[in-house]
PDB file of N, CA and C in Angstrom:
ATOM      1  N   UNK A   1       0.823  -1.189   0.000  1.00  0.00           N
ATOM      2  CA  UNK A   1       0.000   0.000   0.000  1.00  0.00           C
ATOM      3  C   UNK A   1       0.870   1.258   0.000  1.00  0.00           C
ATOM      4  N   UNK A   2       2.112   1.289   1.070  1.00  0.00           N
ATOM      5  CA  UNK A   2       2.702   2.345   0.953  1.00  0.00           C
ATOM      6  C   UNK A   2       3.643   2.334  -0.313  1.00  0.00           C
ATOM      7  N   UNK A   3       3.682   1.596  -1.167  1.00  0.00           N
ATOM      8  CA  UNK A   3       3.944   1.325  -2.665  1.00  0.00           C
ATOM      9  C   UNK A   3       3.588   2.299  -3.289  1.00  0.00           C
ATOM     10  N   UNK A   4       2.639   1.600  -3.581  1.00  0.00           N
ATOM     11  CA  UNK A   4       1.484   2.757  -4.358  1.00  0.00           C
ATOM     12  C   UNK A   4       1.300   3.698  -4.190  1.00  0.00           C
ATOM     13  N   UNK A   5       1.058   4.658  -2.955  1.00  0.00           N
ATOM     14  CA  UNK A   5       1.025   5.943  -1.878  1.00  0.00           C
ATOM     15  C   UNK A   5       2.442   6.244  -2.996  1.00  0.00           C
ATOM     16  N   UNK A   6       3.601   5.730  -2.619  1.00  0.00           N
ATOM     17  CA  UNK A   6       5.009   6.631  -3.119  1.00  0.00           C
ATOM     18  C   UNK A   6       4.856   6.835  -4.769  1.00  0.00           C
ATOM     19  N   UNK A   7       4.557   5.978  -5.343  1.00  0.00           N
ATOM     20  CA  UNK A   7       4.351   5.767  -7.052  1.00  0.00           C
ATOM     21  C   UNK A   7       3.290   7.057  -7.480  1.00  0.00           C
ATOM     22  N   UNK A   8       2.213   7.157  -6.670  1.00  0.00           N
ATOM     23  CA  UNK A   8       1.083   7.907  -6.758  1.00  0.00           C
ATOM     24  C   UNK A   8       2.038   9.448  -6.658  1.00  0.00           C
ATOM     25  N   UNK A   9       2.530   9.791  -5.557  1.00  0.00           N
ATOM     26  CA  UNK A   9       3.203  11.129  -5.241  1.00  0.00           C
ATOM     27  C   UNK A   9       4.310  10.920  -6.399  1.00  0.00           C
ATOM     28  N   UNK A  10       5.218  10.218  -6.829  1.00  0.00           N
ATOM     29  CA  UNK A  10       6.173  10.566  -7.162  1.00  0.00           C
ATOM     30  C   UNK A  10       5.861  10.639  -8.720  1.00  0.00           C
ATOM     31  N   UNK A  11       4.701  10.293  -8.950  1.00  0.00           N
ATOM     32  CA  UNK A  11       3.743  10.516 -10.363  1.00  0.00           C
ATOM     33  C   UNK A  11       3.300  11.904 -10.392  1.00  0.00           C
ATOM     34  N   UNK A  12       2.558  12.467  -9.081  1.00  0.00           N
ATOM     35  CA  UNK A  12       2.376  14.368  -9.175  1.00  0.00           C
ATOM     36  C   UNK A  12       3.895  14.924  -9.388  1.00  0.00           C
ATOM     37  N   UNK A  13       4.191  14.372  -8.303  1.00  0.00           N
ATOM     38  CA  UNK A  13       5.899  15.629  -8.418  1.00  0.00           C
ATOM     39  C   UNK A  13       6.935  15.428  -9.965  1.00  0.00           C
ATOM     40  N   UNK A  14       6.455  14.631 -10.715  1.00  0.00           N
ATOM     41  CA  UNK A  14       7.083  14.513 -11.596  1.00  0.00           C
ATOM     42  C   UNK A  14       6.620  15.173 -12.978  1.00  0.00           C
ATOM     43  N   UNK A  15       5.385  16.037 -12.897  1.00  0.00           N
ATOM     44  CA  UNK A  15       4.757  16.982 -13.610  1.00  0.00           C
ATOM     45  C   UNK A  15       5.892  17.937 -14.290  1.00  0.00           C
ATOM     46  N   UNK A  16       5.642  17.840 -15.280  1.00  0.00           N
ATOM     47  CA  UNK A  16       6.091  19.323 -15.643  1.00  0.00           C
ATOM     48  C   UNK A  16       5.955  20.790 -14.685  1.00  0.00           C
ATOM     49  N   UNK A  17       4.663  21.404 -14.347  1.00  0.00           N
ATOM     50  CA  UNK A  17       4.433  22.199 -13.456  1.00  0.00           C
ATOM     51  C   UNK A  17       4.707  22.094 -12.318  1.00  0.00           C
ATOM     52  N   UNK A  18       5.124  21.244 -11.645  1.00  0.00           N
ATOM     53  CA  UNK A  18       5.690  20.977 -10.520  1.00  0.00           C
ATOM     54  C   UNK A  18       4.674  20.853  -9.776  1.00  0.00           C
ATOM     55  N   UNK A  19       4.838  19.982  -8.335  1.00  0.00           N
ATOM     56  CA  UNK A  19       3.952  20.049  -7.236  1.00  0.00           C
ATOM     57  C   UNK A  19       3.515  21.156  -6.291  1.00  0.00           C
ATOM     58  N   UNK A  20       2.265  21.227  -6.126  1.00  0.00           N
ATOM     59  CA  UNK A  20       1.556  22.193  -5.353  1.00  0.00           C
ATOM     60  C   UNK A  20       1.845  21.996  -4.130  1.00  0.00           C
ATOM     61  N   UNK A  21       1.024  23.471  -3.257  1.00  0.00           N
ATOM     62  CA  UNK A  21       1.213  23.079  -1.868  1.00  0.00           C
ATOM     63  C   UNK A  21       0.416  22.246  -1.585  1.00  0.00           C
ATOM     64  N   UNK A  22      -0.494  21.380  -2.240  1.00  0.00           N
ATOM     65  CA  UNK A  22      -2.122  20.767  -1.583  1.00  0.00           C
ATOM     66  C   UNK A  22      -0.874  19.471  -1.518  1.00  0.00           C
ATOM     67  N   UNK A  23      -0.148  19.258  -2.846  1.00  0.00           N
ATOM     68  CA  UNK A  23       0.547  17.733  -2.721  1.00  0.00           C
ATOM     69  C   UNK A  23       1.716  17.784  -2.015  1.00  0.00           C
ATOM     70  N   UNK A  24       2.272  18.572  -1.638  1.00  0.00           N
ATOM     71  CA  UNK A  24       3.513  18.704  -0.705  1.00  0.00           C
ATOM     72  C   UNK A  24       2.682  18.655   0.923  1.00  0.00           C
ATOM     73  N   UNK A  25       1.452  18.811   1.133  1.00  0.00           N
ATOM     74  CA  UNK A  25       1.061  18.930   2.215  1.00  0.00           C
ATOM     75  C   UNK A  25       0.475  17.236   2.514  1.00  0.00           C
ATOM     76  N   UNK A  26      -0.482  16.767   1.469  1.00  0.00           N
ATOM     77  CA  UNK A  26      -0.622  15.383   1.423  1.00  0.00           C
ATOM     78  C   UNK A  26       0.546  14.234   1.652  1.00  0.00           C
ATOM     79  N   UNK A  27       1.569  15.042   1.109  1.00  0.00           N
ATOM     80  CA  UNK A  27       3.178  13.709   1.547  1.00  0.00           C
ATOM     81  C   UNK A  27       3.414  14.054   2.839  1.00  0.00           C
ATOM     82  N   UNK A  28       3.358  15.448   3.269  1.00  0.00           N
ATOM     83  CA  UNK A  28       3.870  15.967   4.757  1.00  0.00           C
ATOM     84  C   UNK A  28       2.910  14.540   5.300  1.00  0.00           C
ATOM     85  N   UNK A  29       1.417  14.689   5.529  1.00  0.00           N
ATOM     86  CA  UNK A  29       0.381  14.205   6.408  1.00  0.00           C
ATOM     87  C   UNK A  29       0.746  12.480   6.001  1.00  0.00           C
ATOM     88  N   UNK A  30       1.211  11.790   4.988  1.00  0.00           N
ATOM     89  CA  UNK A  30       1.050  10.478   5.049  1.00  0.00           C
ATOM     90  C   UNK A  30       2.824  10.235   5.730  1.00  0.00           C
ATOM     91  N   UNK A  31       3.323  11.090   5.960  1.00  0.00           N
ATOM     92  CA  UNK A  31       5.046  10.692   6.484  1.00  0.00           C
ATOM     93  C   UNK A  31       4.286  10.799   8.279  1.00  0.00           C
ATOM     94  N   UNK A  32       3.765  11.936   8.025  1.00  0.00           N
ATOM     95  CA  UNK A  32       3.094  11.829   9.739  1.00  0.00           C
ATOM     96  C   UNK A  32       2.363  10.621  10.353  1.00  0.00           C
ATOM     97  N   UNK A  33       1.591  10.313   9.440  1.00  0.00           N
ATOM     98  CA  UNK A  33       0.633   8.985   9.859  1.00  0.00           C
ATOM     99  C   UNK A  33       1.435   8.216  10.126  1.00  0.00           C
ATOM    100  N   UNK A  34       2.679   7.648   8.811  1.00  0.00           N
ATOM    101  CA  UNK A  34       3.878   6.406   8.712  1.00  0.00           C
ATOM    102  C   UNK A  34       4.355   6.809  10.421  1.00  0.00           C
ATOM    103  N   UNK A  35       4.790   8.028  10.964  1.00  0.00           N
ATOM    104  CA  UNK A  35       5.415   8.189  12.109  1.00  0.00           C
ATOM    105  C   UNK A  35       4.817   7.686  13.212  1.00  0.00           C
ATOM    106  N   UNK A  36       3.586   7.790  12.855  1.00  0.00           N
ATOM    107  CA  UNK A  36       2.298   7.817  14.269  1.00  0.00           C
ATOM    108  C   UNK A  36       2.595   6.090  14.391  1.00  0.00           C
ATOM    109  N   UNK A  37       2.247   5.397  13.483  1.00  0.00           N
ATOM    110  CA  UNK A  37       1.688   4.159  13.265  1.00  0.00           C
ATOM    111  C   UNK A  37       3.071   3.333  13.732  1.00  0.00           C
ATOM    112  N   UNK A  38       4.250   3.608  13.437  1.00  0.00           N
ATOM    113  CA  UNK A  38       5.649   3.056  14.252  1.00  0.00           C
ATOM    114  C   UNK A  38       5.752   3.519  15.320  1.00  0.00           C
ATOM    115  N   UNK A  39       5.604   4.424  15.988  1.00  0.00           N
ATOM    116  CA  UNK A  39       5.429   4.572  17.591  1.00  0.00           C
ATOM    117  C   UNK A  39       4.455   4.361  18.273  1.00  0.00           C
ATOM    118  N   UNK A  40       3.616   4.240  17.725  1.00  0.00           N
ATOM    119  CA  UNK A  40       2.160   3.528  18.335  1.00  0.00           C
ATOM    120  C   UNK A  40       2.616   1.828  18.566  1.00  0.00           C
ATOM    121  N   UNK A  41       3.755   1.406  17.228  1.00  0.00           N
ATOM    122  CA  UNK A  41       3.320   0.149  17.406  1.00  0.00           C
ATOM    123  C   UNK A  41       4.853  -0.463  17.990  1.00  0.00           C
ATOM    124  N   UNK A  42       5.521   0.377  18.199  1.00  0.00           N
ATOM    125  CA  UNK A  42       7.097   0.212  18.611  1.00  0.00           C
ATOM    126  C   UNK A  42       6.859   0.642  20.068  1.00  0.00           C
ATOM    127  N   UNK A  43       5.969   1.194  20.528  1.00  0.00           N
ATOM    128  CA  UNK A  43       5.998   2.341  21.665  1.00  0.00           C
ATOM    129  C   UNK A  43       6.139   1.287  23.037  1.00  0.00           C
ATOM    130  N   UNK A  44       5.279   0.039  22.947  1.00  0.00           N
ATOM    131  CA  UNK A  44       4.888  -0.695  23.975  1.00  0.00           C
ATOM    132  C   UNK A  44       6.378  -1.344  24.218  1.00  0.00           C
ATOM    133  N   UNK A  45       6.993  -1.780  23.195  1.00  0.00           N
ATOM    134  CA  UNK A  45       8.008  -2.697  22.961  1.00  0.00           C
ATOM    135  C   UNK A  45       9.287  -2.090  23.482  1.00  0.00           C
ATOM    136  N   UNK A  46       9.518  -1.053  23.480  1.00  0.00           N
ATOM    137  CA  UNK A  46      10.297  -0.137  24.129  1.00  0.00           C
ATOM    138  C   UNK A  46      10.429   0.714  25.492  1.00  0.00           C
ATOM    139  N   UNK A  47       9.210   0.685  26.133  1.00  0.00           N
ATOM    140  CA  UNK A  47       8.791   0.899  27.065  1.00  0.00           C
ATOM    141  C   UNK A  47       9.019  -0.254  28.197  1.00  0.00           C
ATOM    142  N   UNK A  48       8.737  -1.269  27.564  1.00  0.00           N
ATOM    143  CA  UNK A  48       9.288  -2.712  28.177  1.00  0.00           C
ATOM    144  C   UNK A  48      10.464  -2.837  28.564  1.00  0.00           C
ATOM    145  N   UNK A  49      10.929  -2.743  27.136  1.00  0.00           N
ATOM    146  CA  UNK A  49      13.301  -2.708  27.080  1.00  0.00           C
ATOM    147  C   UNK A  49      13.465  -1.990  28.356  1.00  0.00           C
ATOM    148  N   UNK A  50      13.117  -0.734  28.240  1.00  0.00           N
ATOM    149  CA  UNK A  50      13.455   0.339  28.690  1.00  0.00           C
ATOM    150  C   UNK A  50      13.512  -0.170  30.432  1.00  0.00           C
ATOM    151  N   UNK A  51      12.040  -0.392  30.782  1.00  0.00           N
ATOM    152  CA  UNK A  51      11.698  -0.860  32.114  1.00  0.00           C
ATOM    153  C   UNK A  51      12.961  -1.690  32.636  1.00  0.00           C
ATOM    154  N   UNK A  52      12.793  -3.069  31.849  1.00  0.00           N
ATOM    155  CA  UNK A  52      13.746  -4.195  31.901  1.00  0.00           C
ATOM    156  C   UNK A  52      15.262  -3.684  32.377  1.00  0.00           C
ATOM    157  N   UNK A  53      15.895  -2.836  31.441  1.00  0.00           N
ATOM    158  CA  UNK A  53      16.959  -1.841  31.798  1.00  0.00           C
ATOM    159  C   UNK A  53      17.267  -1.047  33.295  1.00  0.00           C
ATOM    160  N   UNK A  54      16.155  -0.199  33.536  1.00  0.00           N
ATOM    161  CA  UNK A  54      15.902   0.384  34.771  1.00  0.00           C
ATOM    162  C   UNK A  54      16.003  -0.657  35.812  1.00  0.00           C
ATOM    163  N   UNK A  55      15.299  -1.856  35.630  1.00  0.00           N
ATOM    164  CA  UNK A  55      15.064  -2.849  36.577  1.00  0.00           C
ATOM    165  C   UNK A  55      16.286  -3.450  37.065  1.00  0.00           C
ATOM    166  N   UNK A  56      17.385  -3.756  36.012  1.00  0.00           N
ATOM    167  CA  UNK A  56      18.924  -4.349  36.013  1.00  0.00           C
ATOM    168  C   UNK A  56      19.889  -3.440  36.552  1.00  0.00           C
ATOM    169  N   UNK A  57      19.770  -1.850  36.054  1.00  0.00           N
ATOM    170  CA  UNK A  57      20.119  -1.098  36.998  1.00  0.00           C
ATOM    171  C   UNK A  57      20.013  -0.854  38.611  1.00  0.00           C
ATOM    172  N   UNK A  58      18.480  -0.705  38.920  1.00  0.00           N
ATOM    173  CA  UNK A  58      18.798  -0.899  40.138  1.00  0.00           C
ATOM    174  C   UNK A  58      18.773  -1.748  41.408  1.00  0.00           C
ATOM    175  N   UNK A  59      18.681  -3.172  40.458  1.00  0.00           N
ATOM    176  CA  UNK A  59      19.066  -4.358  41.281  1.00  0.00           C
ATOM    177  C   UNK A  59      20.427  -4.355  41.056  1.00  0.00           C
ATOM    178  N   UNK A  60      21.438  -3.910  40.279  1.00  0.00           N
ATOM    179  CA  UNK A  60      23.036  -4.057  40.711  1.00  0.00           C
ATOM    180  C   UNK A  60      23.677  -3.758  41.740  1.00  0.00           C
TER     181      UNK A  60
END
Protein backbone atom coordinates (compact mmCIF):
# COMPACT_ATOMS: atom_id res chain seq x y z
CA UNK A 1 0.00 0.00 0.00
CA UNK A 2 2.70 2.35 0.95
CA UNK A 3 3.94 1.33 -2.66
CA UNK A 4 1.48 2.76 -4.36
CA UNK A 5 1.02 5.94 -1.88
CA UNK A 6 5.01 6.63 -3.12
CA UNK A 7 4.35 5.77 -7.05
CA UNK A 8 1.08 7.91 -6.76
CA UNK A 9 3.20 11.13 -5.24
CA UNK A 10 6.17 10.57 -7.16
CA UNK A 11 3.74 10.52 -10.36
CA UNK A 12 2.38 14.37 -9.18
CA UNK A 13 5.90 15.63 -8.42
CA UNK A 14 7.08 14.51 -11.60
CA UNK A 15 4.76 16.98 -13.61
CA UNK A 16 6.09 19.32 -15.64
CA UNK A 17 4.43 22.20 -13.46
CA UNK A 18 5.69 20.98 -10.52
CA UNK A 19 3.95 20.05 -7.24
CA UNK A 20 1.56 22.19 -5.35
CA UNK A 21 1.21 23.08 -1.87
CA UNK A 22 -2.12 20.77 -1.58
CA UNK A 23 0.55 17.73 -2.72
CA UNK A 24 3.51 18.70 -0.71
CA UNK A 25 1.06 18.93 2.22
CA UNK A 26 -0.62 15.38 1.42
CA UNK A 27 3.18 13.71 1.55
CA UNK A 28 3.87 15.97 4.76
CA UNK A 29 0.38 14.20 6.41
CA UNK A 30 1.05 10.48 5.05
CA UNK A 31 5.05 10.69 6.48
CA UNK A 32 3.09 11.83 9.74
CA UNK A 33 0.63 8.98 9.86
CA UNK A 34 3.88 6.41 8.71
CA UNK A 35 5.41 8.19 12.11
CA UNK A 36 2.30 7.82 14.27
CA UNK A 37 1.69 4.16 13.27
CA UNK A 38 5.65 3.06 14.25
CA UNK A 39 5.43 4.57 17.59
CA UNK A 40 2.16 3.53 18.33
CA UNK A 41 3.32 0.15 17.41
CA UNK A 42 7.10 0.21 18.61
CA UNK A 43 6.00 2.34 21.66
CA UNK A 44 4.89 -0.70 23.97
CA UNK A 45 8.01 -2.70 22.96
CA UNK A 46 10.30 -0.14 24.13
CA UNK A 47 8.79 0.90 27.06
CA UNK A 48 9.29 -2.71 28.18
CA UNK A 49 13.30 -2.71 27.08
CA UNK A 50 13.46 0.34 28.69
CA UNK A 51 11.70 -0.86 32.11
CA UNK A 52 13.75 -4.20 31.90
CA UNK A 53 16.96 -1.84 31.80
CA UNK A 54 15.90 0.38 34.77
CA UNK A 55 15.06 -2.85 36.58
CA UNK A 56 18.92 -4.35 36.01
CA UNK A 57 20.12 -1.10 37.00
CA UNK A 58 18.80 -0.90 40.14
CA UNK A 59 19.07 -4.36 41.28
CA UNK A 60 23.04 -4.06 40.71
Amino acid sequence: MMTKLYVRARTLMDREDGATAVEYGLMVALIAVAIMVTVGLLGGALDGLFERVRAAIAGA
